[in-house]
Protein backbone atom coordinates (compact mmCIF):
# COMPACT_ATOMS: atom_id res chain seq x y z
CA UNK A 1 138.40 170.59 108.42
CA UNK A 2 136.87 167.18 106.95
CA UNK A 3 133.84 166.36 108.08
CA UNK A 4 132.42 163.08 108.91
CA UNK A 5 129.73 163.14 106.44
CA UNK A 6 133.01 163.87 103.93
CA UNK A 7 135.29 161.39 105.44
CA UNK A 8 132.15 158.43 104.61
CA UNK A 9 132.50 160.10 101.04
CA UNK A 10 136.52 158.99 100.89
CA UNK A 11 135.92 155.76 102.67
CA UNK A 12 132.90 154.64 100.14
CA UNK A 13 135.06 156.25 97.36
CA UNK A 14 137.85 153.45 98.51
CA UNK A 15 135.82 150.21 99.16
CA UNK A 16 135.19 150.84 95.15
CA UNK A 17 138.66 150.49 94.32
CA UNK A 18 138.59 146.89 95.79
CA UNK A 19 141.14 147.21 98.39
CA UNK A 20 140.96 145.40 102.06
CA UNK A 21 139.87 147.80 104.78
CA UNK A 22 143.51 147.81 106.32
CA UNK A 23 145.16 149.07 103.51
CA UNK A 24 142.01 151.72 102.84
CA UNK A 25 142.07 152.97 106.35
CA UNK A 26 146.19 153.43 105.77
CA UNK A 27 145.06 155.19 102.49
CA UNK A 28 142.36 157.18 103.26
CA UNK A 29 144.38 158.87 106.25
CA UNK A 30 147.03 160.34 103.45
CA UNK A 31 143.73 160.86 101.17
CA UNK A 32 142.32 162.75 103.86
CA UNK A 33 145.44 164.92 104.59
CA UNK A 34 145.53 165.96 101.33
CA UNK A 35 142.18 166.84 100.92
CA UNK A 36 142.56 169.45 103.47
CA UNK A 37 146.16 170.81 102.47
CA UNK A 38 144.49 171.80 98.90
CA UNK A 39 141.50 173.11 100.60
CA UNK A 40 143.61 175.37 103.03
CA UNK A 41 146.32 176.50 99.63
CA UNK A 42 144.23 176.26 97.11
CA UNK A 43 141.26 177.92 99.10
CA UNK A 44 138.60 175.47 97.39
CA UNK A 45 135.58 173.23 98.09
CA UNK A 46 135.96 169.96 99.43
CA UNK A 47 134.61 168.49 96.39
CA UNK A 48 136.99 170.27 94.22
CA UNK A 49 139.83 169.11 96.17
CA UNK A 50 138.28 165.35 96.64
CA UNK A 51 138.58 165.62 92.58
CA UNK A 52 142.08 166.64 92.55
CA UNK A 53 143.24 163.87 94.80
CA UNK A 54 141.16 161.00 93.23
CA UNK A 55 143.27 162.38 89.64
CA UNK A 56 146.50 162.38 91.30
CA UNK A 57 145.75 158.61 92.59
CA UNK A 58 144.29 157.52 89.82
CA UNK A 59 147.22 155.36 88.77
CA UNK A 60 147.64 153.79 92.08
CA UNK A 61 144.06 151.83 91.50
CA UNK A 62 144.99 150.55 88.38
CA UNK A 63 143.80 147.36 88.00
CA UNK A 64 147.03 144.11 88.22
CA UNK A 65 147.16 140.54 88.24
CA UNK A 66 148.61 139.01 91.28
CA UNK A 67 147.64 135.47 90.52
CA UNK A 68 149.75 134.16 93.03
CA UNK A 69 147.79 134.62 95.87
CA UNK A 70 143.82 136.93 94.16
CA UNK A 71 142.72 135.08 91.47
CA UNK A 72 141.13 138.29 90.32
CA UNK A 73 142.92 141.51 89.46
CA UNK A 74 143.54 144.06 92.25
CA UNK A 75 144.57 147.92 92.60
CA UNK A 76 148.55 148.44 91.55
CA UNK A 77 148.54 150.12 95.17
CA UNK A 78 147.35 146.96 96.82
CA UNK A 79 149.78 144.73 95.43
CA UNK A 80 152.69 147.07 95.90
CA UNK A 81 151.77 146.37 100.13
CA UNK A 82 151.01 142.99 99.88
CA UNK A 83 154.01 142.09 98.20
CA UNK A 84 155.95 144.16 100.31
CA UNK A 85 154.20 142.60 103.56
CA UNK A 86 154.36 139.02 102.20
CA UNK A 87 157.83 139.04 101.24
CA UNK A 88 158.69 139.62 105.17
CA UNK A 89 156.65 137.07 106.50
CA UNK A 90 157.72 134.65 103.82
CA UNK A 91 161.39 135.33 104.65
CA UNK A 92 160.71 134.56 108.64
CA UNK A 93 158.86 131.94 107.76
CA UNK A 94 161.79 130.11 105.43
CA UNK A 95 163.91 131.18 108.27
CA UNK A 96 162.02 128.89 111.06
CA UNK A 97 161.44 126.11 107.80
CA UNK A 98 165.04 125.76 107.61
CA UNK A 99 165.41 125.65 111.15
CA UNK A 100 163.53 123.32 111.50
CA UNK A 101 164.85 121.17 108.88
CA UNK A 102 168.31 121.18 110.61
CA UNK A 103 166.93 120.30 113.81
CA UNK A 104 165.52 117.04 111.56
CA UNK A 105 168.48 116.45 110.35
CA UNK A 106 170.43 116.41 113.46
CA UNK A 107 167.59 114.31 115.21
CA UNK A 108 168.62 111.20 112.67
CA UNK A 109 172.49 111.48 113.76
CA UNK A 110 171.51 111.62 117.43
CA UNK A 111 168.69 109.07 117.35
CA UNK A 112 170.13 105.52 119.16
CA UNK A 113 167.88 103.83 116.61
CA UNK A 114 164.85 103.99 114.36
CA UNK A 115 162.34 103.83 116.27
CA UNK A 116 163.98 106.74 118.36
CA UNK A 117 163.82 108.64 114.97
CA UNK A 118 160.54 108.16 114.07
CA UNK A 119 159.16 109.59 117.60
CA UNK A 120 161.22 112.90 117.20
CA UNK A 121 159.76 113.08 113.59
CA UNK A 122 156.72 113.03 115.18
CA UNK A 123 157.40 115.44 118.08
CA UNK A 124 159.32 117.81 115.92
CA UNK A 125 155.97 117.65 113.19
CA UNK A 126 153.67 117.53 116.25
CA UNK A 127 154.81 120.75 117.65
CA UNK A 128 153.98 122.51 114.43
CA UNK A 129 150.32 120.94 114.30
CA UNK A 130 149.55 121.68 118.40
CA UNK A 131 150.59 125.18 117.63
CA UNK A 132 148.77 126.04 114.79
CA UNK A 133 145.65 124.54 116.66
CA UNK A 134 146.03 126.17 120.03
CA UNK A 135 146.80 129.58 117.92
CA UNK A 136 143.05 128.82 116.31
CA UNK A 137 141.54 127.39 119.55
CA UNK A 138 142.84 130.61 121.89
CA UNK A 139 141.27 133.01 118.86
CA UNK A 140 137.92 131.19 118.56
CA UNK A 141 136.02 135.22 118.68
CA UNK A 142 137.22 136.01 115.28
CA UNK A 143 136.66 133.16 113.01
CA UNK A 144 134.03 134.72 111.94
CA UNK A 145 136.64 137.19 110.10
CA UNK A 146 138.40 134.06 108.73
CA UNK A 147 136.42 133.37 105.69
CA UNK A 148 137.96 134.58 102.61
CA UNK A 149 134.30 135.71 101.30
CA UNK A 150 133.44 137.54 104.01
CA UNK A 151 133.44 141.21 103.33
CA UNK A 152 132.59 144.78 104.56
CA UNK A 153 129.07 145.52 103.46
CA UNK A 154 129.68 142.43 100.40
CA UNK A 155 132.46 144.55 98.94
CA UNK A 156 136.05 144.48 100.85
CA UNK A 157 138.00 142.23 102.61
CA UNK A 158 138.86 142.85 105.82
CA UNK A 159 142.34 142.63 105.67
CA UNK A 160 145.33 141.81 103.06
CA UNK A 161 146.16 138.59 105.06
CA UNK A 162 142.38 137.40 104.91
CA UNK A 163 143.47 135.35 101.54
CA UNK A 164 145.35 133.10 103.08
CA UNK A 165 144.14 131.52 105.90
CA UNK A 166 142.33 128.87 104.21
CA UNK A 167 146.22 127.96 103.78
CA UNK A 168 146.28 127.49 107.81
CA UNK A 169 143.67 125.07 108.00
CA UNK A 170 144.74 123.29 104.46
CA UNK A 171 148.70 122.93 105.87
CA UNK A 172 147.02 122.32 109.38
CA UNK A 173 145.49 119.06 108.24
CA UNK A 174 148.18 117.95 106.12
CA UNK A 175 150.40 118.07 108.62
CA UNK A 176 148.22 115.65 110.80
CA UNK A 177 148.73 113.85 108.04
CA UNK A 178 152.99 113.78 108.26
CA UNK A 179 152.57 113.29 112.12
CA UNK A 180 150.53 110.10 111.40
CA UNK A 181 153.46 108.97 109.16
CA UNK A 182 157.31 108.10 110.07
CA UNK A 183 161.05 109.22 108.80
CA UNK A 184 162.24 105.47 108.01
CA UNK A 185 163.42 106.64 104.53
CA UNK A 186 165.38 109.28 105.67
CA UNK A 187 166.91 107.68 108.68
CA UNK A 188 167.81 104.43 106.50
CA UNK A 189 168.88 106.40 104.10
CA UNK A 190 171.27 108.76 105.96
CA UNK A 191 172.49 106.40 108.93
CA UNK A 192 171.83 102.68 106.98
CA UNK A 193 173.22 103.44 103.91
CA UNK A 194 170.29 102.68 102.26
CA UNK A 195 169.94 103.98 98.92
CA UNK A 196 167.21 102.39 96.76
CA UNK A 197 164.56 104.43 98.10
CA UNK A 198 165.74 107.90 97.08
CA UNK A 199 162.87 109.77 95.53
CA UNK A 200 160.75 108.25 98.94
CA UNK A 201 163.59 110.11 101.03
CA UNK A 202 163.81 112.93 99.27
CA UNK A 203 159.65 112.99 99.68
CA UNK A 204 160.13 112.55 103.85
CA UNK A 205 163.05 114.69 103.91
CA UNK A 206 161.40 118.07 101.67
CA UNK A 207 157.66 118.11 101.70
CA UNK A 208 157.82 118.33 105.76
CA UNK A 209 160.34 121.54 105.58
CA UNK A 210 157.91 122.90 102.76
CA UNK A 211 154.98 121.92 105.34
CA UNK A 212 156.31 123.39 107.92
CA UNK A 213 157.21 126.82 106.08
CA UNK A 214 153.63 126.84 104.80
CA UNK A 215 152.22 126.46 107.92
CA UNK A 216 154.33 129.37 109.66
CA UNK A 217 153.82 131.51 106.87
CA UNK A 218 149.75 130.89 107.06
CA UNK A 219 150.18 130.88 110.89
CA UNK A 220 151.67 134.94 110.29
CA UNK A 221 148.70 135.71 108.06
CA UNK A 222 146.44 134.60 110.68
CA UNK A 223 148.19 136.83 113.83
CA UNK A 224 148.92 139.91 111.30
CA UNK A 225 144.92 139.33 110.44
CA UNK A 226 144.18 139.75 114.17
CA UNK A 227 146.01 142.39 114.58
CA UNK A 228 144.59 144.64 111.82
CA UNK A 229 141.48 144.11 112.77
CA UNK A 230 141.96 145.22 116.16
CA UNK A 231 142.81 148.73 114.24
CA UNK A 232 139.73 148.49 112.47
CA UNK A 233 136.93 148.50 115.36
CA UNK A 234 134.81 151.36 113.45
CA UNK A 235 134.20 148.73 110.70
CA UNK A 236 133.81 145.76 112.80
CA UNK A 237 130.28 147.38 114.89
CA UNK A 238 126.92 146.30 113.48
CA UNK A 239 125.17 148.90 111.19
């Protein structure tokens, strides 16, 4: 049977490694379970069998680049989760991007006129920016869990999707800044016939759908966030 005293000896053991407390709590739990099947077959300490385990994950906290999203290196084990974990959110993300960018599409062929257009470029761009507010506004309690230097006693995040949410706020205001603007090259472009401003269409056409997929995928970071660190009350009380 592990102790307490013995389980604060795994989880100090982890918050070394330089993983973020959602993946360590998911990690210490098989840690943990191991620890006590050597100690009931092998009949030996719980040092001893704390020794054994640390050797047979020794590999897993090998040290990686992922300079994609941690500028500094981080356990093999780590990024073998978060890539896992980030490719699904990415992929729902694109999905809603594209969908998006169809519904744009299909607003220029049933827009009356212009002026029509450039209102549903708005609205359609709007929806994405009153969203991503509200989501921040209605979860005001833990932006104090937001900042992507704020750690567990100085050392661990406090979750793998802590990284990006500076992305939420950066694609937040940049989108204000699309909502501000219209769709005239597009619409000219597609329903005018008007083809000397193609790199400009191309520009109103693309960097909204990459926006917009940035902004869902940051938007996911922030809810999966939330949601991990409602699993991790133990480490959110004051010491």
């Amino acid at each position: 049977m592990i102790t307490g005293e013995q389980e604060n000896k795994i989880t100090d053991y982890l918050i070394a490694q330089q993983i973020s407390l959602d993946i360590l709590v998911e990690i210490r739990d098989h840690m943990i379970s191991q620890i006590s099947d050597l100690q009931n077959k092998e009949n030996i300490s719980f040092e001893d069998a704390f020794l054994k385990t640390k050797e047979s994950w020794k590999g897993e906290f090998k040290l990686v680049n992922y300079l994609l999203f941690y500028p500094t290196a981080i356990p093999l084990i780590a990024k073998r989760i978060i890539q896992e974990k980030y490719a699904g959110l990415f992929r729902k993300s694109l999905m809603i991007g594209m969908l998006a960018f169809g519904i744009n599409l299909l607003l220029i062929f049933v827009a009356r006129n212009q002026d029509d257009y450039n209102l549903f470029f708005k609205l359609l761009n709007g929806s994405f920016l009153l969203g991503s507010i509200l989501i921040l506004a209605f979860n005001y309690k833990i932006w104090k869990y937001l900042k992507a230097d704020f750690k567990y006693k100085g050392k661990s995040l406090y979750t793998m999707y802590q990284q990006n949410i500076g992305l939420m706020i950066v694609c937040t205001f940049s989108m204000a800044q699309v909502v501000m603007k219209n769709g005239n090259y597009a619409y000219q472009f597609l329903r005018e016939n008007n083809h000397t401003e193609i790199f400009s269409t191309l520009v109103t056409v693309i960097f909204p759908f990459i926006l917009q997929t940035a902004l869902v995928f940051a938007v996911f970071n922030f809810m999966e966030h939330k949601k991990n660190l409602l699993k991790m009350q133990e480490f959110l009380k004051p010491a």
